[in-house]
Protein backbone atom coordinates (compact mmCIF):
# COMPACT_ATOMS: atom_id res chain seq x y z
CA UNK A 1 0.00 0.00 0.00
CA UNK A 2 2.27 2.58 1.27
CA UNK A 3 4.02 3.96 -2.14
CA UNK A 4 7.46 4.01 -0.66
CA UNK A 5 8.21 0.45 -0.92
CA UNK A 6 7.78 0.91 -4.75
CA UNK A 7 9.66 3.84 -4.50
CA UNK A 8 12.38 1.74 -2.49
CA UNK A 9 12.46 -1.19 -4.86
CA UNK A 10 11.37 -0.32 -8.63
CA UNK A 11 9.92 2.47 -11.14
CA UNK A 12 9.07 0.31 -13.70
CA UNK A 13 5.55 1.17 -13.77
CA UNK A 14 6.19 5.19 -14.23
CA UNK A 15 4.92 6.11 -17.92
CA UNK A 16 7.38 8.50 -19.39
CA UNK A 17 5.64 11.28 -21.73
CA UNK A 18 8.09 13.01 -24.42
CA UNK A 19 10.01 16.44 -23.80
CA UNK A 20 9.01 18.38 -27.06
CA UNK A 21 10.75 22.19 -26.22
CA UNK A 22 13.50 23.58 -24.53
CA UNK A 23 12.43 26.46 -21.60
CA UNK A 24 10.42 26.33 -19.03
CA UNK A 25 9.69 26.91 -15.61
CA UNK A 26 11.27 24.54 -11.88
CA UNK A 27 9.47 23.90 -8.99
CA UNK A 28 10.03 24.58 -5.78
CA UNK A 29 11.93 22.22 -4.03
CA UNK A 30 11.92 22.82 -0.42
CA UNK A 31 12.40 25.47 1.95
CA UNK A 32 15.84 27.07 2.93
CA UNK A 33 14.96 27.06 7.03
CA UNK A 34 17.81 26.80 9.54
CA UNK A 35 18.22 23.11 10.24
CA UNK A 36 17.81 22.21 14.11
CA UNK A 37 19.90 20.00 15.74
CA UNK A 38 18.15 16.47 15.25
CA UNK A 39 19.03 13.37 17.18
CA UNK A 40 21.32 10.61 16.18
CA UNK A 41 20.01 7.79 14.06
CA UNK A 42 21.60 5.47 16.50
CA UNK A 43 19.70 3.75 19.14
CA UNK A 44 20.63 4.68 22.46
CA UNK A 45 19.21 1.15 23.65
CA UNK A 46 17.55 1.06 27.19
CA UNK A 47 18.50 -1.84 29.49
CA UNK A 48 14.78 -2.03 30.68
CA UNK A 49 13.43 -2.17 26.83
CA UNK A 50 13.95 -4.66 24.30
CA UNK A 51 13.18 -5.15 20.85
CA UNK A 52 11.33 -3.28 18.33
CA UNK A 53 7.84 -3.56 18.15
CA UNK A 54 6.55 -1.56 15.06
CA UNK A 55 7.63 0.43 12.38
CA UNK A 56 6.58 3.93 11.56
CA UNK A 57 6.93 5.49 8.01
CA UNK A 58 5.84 9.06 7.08
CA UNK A 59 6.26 9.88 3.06
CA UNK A 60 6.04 12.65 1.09
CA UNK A 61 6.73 12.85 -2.45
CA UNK A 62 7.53 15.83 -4.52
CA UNK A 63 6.79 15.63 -8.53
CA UNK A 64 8.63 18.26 -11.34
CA UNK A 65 6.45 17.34 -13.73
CA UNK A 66 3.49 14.90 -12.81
CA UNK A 67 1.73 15.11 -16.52
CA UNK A 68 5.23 13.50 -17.20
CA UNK A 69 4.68 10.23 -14.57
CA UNK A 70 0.93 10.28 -15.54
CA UNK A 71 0.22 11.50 -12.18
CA UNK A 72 -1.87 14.10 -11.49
CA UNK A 73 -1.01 15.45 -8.46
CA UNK A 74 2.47 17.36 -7.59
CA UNK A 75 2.53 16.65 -4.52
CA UNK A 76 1.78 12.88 -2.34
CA UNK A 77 2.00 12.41 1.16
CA UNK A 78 1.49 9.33 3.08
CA UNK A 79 1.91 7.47 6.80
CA UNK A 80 1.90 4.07 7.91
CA UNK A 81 2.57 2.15 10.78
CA UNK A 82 2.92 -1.34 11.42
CA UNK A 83 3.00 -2.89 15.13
CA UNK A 84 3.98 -6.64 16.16
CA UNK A 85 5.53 -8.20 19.09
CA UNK A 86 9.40 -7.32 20.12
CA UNK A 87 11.79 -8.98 17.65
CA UNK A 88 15.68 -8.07 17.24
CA UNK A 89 15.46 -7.47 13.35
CA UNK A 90 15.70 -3.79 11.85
CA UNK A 91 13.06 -3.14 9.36
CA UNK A 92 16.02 -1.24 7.03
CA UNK A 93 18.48 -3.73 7.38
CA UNK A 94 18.09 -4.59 3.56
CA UNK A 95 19.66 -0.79 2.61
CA UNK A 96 22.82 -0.92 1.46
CA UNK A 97 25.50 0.94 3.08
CA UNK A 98 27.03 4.03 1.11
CA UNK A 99 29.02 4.15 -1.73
CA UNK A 100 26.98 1.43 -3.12
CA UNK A 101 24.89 1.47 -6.17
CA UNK A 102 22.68 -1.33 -7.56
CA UNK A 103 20.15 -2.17 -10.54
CA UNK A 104 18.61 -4.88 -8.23
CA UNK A 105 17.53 -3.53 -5.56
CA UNK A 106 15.30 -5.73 -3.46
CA UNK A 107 13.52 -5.07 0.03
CA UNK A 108 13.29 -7.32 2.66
CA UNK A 109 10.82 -7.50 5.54
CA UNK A 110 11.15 -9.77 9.00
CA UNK A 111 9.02 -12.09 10.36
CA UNK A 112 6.36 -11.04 12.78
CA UNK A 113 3.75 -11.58 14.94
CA UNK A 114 0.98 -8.96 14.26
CA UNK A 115 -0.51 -7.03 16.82
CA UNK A 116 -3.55 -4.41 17.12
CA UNK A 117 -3.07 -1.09 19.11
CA UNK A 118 -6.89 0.40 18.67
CA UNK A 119 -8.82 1.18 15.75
CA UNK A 120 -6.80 4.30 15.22
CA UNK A 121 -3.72 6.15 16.05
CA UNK A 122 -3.78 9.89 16.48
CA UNK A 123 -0.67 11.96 15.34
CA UNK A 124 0.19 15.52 16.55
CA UNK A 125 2.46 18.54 16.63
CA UNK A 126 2.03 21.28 18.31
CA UNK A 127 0.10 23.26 15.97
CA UNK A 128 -0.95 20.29 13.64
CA UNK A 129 -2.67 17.04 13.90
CA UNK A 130 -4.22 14.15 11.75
CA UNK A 131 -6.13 10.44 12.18
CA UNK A 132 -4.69 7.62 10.89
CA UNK A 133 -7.51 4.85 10.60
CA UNK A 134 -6.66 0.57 11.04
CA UNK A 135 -6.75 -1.10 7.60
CA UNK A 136 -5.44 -4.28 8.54
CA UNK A 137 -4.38 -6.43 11.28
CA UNK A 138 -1.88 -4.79 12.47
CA UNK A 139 -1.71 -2.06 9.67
CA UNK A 140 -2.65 1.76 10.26
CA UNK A 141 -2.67 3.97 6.77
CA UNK A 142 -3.45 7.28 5.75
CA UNK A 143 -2.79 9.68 2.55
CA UNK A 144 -5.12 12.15 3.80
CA UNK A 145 -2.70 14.31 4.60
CA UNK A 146 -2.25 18.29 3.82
CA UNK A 147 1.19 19.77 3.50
CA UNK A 148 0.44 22.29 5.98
CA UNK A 149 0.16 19.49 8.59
CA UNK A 150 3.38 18.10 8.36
CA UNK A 151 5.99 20.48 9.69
CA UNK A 152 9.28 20.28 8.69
CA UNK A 153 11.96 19.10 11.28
CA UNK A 154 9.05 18.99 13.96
CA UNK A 155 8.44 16.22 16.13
CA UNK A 156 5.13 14.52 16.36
CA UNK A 157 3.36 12.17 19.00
CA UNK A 158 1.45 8.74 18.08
CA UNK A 159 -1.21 8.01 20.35
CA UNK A 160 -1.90 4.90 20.42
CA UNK A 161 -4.58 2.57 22.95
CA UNK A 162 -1.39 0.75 23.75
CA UNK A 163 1.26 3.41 24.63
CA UNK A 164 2.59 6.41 22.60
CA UNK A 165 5.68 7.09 21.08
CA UNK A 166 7.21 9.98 18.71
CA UNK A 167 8.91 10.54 15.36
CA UNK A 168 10.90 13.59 14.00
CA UNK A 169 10.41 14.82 10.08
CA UNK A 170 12.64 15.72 7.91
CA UNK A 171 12.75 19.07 5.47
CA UNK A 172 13.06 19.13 1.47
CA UNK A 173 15.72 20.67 -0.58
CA UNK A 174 16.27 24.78 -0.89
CA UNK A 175 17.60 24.08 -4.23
CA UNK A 176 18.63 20.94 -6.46
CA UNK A 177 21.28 20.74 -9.58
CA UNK A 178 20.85 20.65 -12.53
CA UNK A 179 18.14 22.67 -11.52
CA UNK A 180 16.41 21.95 -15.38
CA UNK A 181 15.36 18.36 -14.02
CA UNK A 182 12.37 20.36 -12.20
CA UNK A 183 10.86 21.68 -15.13
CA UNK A 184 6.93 21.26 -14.84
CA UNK A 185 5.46 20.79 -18.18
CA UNK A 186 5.80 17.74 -20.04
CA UNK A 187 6.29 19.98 -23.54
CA UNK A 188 9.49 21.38 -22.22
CA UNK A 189 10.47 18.39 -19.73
CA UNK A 190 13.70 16.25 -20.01
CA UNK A 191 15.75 19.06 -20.89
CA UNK A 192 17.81 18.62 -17.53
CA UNK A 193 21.33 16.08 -19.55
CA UNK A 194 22.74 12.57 -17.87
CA UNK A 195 25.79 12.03 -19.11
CA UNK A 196 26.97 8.78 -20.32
CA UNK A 197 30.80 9.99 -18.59
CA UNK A 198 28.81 10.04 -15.13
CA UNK A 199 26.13 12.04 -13.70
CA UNK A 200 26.70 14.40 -10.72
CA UNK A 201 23.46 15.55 -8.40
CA UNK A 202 23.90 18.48 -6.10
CA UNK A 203 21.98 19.81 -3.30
CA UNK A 204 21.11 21.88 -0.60
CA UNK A 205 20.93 22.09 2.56
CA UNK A 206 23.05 18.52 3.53
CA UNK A 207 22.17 16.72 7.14
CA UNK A 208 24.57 15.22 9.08
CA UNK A 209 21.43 12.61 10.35
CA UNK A 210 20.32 11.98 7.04
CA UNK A 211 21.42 9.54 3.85
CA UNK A 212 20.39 9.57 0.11
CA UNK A 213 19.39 7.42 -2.35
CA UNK A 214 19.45 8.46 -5.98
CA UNK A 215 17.56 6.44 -8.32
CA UNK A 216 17.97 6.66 -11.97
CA UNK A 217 15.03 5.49 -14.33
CA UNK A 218 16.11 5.44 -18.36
CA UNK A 219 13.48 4.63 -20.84
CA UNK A 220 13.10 4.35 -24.71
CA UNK A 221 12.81 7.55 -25.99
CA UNK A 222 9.13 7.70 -26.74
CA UNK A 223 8.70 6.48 -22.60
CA UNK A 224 7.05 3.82 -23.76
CA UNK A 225 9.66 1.26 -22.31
CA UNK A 226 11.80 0.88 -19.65
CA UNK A 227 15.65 0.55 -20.10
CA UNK A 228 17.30 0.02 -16.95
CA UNK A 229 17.71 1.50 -13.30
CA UNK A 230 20.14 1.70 -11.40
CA UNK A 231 19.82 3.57 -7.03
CA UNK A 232 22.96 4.90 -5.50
CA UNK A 233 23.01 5.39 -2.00
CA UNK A 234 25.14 7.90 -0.20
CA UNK A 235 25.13 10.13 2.82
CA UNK A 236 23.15 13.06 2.30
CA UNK A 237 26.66 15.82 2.02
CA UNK A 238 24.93 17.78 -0.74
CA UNK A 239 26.50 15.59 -3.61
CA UNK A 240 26.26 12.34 -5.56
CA UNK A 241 27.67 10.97 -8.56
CA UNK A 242 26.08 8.53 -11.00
CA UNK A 243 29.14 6.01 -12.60
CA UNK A 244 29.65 6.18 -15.77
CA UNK A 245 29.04 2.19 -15.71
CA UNK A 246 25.30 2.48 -15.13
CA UNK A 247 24.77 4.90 -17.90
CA UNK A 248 25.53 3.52 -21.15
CA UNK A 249 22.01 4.11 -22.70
CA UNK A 250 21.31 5.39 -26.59
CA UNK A 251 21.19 9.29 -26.72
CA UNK A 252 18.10 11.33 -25.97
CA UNK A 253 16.63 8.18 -24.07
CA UNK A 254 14.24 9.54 -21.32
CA UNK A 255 14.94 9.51 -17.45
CA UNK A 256 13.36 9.79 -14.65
CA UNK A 257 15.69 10.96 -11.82
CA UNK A 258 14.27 10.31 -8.11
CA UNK A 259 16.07 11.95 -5.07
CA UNK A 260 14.77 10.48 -1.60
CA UNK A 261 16.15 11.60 1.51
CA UNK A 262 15.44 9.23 4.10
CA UNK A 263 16.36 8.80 7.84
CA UNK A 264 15.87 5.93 9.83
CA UNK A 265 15.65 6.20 14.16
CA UNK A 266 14.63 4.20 16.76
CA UNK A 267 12.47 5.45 19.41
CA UNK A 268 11.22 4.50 23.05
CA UNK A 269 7.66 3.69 23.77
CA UNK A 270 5.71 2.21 26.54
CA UNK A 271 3.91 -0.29 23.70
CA UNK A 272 5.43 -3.53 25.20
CA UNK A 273 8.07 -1.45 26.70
CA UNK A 274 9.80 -1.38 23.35
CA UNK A 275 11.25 0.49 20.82
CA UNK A 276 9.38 1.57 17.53
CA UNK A 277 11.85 2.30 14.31
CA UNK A 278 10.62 5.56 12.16
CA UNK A 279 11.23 5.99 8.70
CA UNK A 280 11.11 9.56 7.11
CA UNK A 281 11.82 10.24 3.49
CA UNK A 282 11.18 13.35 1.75
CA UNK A 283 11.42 12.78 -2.27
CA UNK A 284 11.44 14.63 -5.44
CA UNK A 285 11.46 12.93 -8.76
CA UNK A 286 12.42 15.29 -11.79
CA UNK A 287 13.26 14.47 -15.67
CA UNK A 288 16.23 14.56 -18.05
CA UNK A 289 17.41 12.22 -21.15
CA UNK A 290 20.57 10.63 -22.05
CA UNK A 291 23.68 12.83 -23.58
């Protein structure tokens, strides 16, 4: 359900619509706030606690040019939460460190006993707050979420029937190079060029508590296929570079270029005195072709 584990795995289902012109307008990428100190994305583990017992994921993805993806919508934003009994496996285990890139990437999940915590969970900041309704066992969902309720950098409480606990959000990007990936309209997308020599992704502002993966999307150059992928992870410094190795692809073949930030914590809650891991990735997916 939750769109981030297609996001984390493959774009193979993203229709690709042809760049026709040359100029055009970006989006807006993010906002260029002070960053507050966050905490580490290491566990400080509790001798009293064990194990986690749930993971918590909040999404929100950022589109250049959704007429492009056949979306409709530029902007998606989406939480979930899944609770079980303790067990000693890390949800995230499956990323691969940085430095490495990979056109297979494949999720893994651990085993687990389900377990309910209500019929709902209720999340709030202190100026903002949303429901987040039980679709499955042990399965809470919602995409009914405005922007203007998820503050960047802001930590928020779930309340739970079982205990509470709290996750911290990220923020987007004040600016992103080659800043022609974020043009908006498919007749003058795909300008932004990926070379076949290596492609090099800049942005700002970089978090010390925060990694990136880069994936890279090429498709024929009518869209109507796709070529090959290949997702780069790295920490999040304010630079990445594509190899040249995962880039030999005819000329003027399409791409889709997705940047996630994502950072991954583990938190203390009184829901079987446990700990809960969080998940929080902020993405924008822009356009270019093959040069």
């Amino acid at each position: 359900m939750l769109l981030s584990l297609l996001l984390w795995a493959c774009d193979s289902d993203v229709s690709i619509i042809k760049r026709v012109e040359e100029t055009g307008q970006s989006i807006g990428v993010g906002e260029p706030t002070p960053e507050p100190g966050l905490p580490s994305a290491e566990p400080g583990w509790d001798s009293q606690r064990e194990g986690i017992t749930g993971l918590s994921t909040m999404y929100l993805r950022q589109l250049a040019c959704p007429a492009c993806m056949g979306e409709t919508q530029e902007l998606l934003l989406e939480y979930e939460a899944i609770f079980h009994e303790p067990i000693s496996d890390s949800w995230n285990s499956w990323i691969p460190e940085d430095g490495v890139c990979t056109e297979n990437l494949y999720q893994t999940t651990p085993s687990t006993q389900p377990m309910s915590v209500g019929s709902q969970l209720q999340v709030q900041s202190n100026t903002q707050q949303f429901v987040v309704p039980q679709v499955g066992q042990n399965t809470y969902f919602t995409n009914n979420i405005w922007e203007a309720q998820l503050g960047r950098n802001t930590e928020h409480q779930v309340q739970t029937d079982q205990g509470n606990f709290t996750y911290t959000t990220v923020e987007g990007f004040a600016w992103i190079e080659p800043y022609t990936m974020l043009w908006v309209d498919p007749s003058y997308a795909f300008e932004a060029p990926v070379y076949r020599s290596g492609f090099t992704v800049t942005w700002a502002p970089p978090r010390q508590s925060s990694r990136m993966k880069i994936t890279i999307g090429i498709y024929s150059g009518d869209g109507a296929f796709l070529l090959g992928q290949v997702s780069c992870f790295g920490p999040d410094s304010g630079m990445m570079v594509i190899p040249a190795q995962y880039l030999n692809y005819p000329t003027w073949s399409l791409v889709a270029i997705h940047m996630e930030r994502f950072e991954v914590d583990f938190v203390e809650t009184d829901i079987n005195n446990a700990y809960i891991e969080t998940l929080q990735i902020w993405e924008v997916v822009g356009t270019g072709h093959i040069e």
